[in-house]
C-alpha atoms as a PDB file:
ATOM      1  CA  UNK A   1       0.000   0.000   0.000  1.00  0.00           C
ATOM      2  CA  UNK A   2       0.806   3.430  -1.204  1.00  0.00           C
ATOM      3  CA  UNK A   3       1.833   6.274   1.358  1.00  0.00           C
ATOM      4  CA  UNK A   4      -1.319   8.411   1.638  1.00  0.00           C
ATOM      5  CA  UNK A   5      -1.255  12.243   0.554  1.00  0.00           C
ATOM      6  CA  UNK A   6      -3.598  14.756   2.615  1.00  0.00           C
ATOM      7  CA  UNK A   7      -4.536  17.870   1.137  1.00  0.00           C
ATOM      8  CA  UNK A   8      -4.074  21.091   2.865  1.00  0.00           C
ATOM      9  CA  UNK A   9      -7.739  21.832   3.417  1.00  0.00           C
ATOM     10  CA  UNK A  10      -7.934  18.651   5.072  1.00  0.00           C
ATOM     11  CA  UNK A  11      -4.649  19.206   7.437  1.00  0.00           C
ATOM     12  CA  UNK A  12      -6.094  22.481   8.343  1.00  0.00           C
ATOM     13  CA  UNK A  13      -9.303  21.529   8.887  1.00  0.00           C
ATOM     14  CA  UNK A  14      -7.879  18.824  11.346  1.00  0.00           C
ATOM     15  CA  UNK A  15      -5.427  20.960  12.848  1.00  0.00           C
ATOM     16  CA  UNK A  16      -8.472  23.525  13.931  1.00  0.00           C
ATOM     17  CA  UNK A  17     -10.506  20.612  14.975  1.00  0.00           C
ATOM     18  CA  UNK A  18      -7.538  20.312  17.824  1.00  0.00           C
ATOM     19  CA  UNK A  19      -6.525  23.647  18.305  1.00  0.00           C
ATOM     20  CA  UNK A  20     -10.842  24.154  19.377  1.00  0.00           C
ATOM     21  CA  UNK A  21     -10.669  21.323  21.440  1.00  0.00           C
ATOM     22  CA  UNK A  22     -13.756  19.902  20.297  1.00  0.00           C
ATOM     23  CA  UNK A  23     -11.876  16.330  20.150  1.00  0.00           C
ATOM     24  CA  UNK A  24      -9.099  14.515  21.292  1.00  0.00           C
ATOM     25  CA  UNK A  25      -5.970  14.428  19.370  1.00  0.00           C
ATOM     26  CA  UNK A  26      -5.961  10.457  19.863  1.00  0.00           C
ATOM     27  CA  UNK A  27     -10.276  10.491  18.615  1.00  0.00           C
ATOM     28  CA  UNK A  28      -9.434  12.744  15.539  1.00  0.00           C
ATOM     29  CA  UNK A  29      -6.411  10.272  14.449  1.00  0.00           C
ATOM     30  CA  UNK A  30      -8.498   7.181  15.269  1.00  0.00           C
ATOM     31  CA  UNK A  31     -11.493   8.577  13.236  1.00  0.00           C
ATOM     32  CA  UNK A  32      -9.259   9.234   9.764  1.00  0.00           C
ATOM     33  CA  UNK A  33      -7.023   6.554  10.426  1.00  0.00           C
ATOM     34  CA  UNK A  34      -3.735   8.899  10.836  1.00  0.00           C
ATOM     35  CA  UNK A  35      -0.678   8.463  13.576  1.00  0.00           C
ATOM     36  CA  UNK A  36      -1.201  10.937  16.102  1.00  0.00           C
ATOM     37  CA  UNK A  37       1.785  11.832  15.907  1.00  0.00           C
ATOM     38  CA  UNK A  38       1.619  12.819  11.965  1.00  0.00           C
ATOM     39  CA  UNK A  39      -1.482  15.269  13.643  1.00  0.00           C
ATOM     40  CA  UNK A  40       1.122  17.041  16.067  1.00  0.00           C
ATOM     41  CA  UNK A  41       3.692  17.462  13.191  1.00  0.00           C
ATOM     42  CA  UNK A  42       0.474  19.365  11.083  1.00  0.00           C
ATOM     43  CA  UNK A  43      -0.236  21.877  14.095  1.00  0.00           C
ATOM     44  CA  UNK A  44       3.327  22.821  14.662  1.00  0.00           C
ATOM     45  CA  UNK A  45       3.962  23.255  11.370  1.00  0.00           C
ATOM     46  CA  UNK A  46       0.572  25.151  10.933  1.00  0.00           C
ATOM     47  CA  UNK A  47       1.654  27.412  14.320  1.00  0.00           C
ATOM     48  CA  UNK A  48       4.946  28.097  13.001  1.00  0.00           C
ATOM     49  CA  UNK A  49       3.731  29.230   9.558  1.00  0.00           C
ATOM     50  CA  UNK A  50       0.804  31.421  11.132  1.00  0.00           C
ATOM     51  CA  UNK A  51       2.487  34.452  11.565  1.00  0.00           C
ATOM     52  CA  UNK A  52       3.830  34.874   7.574  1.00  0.00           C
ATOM     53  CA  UNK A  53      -0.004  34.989   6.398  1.00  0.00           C
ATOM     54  CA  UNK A  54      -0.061  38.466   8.206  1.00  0.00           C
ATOM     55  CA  UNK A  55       3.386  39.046   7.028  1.00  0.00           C
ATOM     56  CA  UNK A  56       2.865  38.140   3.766  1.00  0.00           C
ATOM     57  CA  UNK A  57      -0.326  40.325   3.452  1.00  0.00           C
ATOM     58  CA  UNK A  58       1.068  43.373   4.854  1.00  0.00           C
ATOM     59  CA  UNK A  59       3.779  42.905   2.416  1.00  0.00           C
ATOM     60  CA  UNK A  60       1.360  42.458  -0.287  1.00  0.00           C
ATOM     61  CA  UNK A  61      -0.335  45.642   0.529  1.00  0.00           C
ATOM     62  CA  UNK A  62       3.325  47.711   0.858  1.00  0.00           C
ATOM     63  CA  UNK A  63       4.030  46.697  -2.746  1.00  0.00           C
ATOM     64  CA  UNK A  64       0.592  47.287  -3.988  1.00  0.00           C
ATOM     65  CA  UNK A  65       0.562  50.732  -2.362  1.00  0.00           C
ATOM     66  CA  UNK A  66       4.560  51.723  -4.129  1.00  0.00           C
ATOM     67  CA  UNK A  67       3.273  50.385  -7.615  1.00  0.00           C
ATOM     68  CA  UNK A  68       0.221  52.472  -7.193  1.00  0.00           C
ATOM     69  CA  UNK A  69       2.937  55.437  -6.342  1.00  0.00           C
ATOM     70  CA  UNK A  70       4.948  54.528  -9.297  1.00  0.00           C
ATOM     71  CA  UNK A  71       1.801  54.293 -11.623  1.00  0.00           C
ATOM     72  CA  UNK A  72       0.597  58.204  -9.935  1.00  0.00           C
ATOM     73  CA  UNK A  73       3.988  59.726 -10.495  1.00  0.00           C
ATOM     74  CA  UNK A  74       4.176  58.377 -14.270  1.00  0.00           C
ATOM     75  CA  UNK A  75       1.125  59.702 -14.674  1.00  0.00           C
ATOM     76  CA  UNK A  76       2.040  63.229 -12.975  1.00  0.00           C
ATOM     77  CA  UNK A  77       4.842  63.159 -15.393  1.00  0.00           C
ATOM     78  CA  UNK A  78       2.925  62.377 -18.450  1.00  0.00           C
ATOM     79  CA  UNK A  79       0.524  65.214 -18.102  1.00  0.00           C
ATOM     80  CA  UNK A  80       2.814  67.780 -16.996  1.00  0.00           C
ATOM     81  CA  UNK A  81       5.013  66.511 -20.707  1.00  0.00           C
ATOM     82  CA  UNK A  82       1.736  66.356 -22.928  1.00  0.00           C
ATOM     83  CA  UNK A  83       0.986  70.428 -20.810  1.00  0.00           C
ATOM     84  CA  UNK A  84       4.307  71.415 -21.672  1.00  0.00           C
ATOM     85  CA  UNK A  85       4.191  70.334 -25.359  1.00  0.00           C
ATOM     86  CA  UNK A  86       0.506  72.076 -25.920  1.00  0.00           C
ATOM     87  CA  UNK A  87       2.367  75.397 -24.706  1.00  0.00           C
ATOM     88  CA  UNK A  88       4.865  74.647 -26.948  1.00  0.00           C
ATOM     89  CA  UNK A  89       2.442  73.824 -29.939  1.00  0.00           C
ATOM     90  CA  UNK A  90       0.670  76.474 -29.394  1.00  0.00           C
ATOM     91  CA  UNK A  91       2.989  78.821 -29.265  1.00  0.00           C
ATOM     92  CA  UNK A  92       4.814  77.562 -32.431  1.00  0.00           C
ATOM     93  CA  UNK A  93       0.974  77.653 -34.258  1.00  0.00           C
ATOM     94  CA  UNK A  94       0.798  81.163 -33.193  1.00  0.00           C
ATOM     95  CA  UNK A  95       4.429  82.113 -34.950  1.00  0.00           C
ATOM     96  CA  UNK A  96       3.582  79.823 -37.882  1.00  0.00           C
ATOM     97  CA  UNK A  97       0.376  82.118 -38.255  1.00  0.00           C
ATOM     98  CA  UNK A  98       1.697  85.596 -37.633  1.00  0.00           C
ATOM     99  CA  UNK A  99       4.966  84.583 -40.576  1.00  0.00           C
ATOM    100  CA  UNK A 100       1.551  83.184 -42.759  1.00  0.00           C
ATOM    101  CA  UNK A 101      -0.079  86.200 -42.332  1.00  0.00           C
ATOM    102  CA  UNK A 102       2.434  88.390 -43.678  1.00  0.00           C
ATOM    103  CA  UNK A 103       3.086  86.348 -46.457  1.00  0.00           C
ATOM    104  CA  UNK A 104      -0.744  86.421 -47.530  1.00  0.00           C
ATOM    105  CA  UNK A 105      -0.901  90.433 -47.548  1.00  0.00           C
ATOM    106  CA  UNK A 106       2.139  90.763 -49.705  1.00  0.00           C
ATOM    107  CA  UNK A 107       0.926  88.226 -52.333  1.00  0.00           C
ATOM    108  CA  UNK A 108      -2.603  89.651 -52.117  1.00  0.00           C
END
C-alpha cells in the first residue's frame, strides 16, 4: 500500500478541529485513520507558519501601495510633458500664423 497524501484543506481543517478542542488528538487520528503523531507534526507546522499569512499580506499591501505610487507619479509626469508640449504647440501655431499672415498680404 501506497503512502497516503492529505490535502491542505484537510490538514487544516484537522489541525483547527484540535486547536478548538472539540476532540481529542488520539479520537481525531483514530477517526481518519492517521498516527497521532503525523497530527502534532500538522499543528506545529501550521503554528509556526501562522504568523507569515499576516506578514505576507502586509507585504502584499506595501508593494501594492509603491506600484500604485509609481503608476501616480508616471502619470504626474505624463501630463505635466503632454501640458508642456501644448504650450509649446501652441505657441509655435501662433508664430507659424503671424509669418503666414504676412506672407498672404504681400501676395494679395
Amino acid at each position: 500500500m501506497g503512502k497516503r497524501r492529505y490535502t491542505p484543506e484537510f490538514k487544516a481543517k484537522l489541525v483547527m478541529q484540535m486547536l478548538s478542542g472539540e476532540e481529542e488528538v488520539g479520537s481525531l487520528a483514530a477517526q481518519h485513520q492517521i498516527n497521532p503523531n503525523q497530527l502534532h507534526t500538522w499543528k506545529r507546522q501550521f503554528m509556526e507558519k501562522a504568523a507569515s499569512l499576516f506578514e505576507d499580506e502586509s507585504k502584499e499591501n506595501r508593494e501594492t501601495a509603491e506600484r500604485e505610487k509609481a503608476v501616480e507619479e508616471e502619470r504626474a509626469a505624463m501630463l505635466q510633458t503632454i501640458g508642456q508640449l501644448t504650450l509649446e504647440r501652441d505657441y509655435l501655431m501662433a508664430q507659424a500664423h503671424e509669418r503666414n499672415k504676412g506672407v498672404l498680404l504681400r501676395r494679395g
